[in-house]
C-alpha atoms as a PDB file:
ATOM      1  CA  UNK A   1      57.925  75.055  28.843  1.00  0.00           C
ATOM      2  CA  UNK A   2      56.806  76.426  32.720  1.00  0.00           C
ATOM      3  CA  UNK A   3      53.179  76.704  33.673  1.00  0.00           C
ATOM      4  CA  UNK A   4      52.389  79.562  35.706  1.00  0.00           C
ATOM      5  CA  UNK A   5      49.508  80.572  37.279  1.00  0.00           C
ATOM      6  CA  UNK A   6      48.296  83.848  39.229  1.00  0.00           C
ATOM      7  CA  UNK A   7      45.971  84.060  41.680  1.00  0.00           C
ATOM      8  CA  UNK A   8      44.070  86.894  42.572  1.00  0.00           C
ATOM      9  CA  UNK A   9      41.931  87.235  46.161  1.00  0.00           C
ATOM     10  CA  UNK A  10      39.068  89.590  45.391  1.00  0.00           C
ATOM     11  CA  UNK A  11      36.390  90.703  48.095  1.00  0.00           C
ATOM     12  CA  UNK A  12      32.687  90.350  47.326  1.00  0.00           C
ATOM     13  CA  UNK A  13      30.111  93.189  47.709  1.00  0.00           C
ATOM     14  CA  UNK A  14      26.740  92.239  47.890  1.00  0.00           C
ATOM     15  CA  UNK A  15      23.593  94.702  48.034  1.00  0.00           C
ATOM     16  CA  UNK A  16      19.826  94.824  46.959  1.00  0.00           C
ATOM     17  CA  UNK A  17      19.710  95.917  43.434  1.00  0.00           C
ATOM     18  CA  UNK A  18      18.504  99.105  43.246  1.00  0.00           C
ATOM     19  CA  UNK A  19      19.641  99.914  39.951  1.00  0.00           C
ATOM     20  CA  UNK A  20      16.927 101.424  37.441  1.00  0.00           C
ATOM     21  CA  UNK A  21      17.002  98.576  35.359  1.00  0.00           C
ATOM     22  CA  UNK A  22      16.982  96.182  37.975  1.00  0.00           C
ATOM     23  CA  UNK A  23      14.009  93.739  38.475  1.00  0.00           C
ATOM     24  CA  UNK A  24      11.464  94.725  40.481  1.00  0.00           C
ATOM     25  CA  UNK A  25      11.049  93.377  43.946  1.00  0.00           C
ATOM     26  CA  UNK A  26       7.402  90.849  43.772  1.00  0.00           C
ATOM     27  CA  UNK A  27       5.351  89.422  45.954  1.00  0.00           C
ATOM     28  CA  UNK A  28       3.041  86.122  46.048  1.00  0.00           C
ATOM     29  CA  UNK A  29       1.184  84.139  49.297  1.00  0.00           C
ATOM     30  CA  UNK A  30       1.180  80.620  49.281  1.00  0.00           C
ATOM     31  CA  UNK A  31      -1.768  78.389  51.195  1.00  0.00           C
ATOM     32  CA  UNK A  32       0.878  76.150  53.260  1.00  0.00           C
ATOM     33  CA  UNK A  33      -2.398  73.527  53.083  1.00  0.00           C
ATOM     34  CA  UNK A  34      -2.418  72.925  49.936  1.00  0.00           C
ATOM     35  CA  UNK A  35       0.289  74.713  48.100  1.00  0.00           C
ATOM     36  CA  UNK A  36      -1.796  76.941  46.051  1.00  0.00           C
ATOM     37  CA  UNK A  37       0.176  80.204  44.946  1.00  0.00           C
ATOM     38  CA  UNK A  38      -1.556  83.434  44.203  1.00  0.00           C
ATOM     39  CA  UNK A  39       0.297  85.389  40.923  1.00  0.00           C
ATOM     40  CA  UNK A  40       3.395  87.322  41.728  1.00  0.00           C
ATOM     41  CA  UNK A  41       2.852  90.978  42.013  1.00  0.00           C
ATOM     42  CA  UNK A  42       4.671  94.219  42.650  1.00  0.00           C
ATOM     43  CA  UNK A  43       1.595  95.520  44.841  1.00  0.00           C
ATOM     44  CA  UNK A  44       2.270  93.614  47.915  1.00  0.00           C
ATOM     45  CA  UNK A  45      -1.806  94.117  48.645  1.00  0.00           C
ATOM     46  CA  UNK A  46      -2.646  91.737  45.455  1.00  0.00           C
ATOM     47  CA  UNK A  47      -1.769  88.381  46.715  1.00  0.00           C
ATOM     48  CA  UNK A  48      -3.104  89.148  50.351  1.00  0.00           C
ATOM     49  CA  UNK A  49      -6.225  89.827  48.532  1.00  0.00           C
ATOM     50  CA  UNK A  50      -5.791  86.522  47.262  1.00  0.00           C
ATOM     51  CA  UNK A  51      -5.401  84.704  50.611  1.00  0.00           C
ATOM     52  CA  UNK A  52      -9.210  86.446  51.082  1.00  0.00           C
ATOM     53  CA  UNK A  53     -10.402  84.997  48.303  1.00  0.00           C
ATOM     54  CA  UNK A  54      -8.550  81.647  48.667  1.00  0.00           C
ATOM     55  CA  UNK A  55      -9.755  81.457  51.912  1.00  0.00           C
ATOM     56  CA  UNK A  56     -13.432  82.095  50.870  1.00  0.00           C
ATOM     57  CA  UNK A  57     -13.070  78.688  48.899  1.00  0.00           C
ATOM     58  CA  UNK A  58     -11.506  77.048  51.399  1.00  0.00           C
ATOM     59  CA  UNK A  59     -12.608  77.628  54.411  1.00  0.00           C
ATOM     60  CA  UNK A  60     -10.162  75.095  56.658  1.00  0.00           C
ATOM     61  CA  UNK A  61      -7.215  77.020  54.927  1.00  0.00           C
ATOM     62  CA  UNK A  62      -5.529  79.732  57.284  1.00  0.00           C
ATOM     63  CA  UNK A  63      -2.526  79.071  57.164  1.00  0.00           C
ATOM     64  CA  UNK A  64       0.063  80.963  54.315  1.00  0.00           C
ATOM     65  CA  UNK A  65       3.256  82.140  53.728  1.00  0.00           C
ATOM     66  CA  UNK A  66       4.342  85.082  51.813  1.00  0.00           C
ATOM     67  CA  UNK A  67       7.078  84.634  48.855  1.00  0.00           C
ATOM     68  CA  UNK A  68       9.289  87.573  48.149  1.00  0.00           C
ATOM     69  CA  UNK A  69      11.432  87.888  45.066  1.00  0.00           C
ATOM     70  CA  UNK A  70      14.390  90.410  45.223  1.00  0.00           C
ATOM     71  CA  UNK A  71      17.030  91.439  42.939  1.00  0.00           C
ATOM     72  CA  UNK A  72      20.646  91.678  44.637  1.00  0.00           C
ATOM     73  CA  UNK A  73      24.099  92.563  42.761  1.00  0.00           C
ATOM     74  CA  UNK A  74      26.891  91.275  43.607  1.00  0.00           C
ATOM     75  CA  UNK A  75      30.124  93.164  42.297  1.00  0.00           C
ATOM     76  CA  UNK A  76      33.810  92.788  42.931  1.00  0.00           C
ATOM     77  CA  UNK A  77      34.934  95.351  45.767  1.00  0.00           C
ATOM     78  CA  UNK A  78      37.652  97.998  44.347  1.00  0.00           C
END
């Protein structure tokens, strides 16, 4: 009995989902003092608003980074 194996090279497309099921794109800040996240939101506005607020509280914190979360596809390239 032979083994035999095939191999097959396939290219890779990649691409932000866009799909109308796909996942939708969210947003969060993070206070790089102390870690704190604000909730993930699809209003980009929401979690700046919570950097304000955060902020209030914290007066020595002004310094944050903003988290995005977006869906890609990847699919096999015909």
């Amino acid at each position: 009995m032979s083994t035999r194996a095939v191999v097959c090279h396939k290219e890779w497309m990649l691409q932000p989902d866009r799909e109308p099921d796909a996942e939708p794109t969210t947003y969060a800040m993070q206070c790089v003092v102390c870690g704190e996240s604000s909730p993930a939101s699809s209003d980009f506005a929401e979690p700046q608003d919570w950097v304000f607020e955060h902020g209030g509280r914290n007066p020595a914190h002004h310094t944050y980074q903003e988290i995005i979360t977006r869906p890609w596809r990847a699919w096999w390239k015909p």
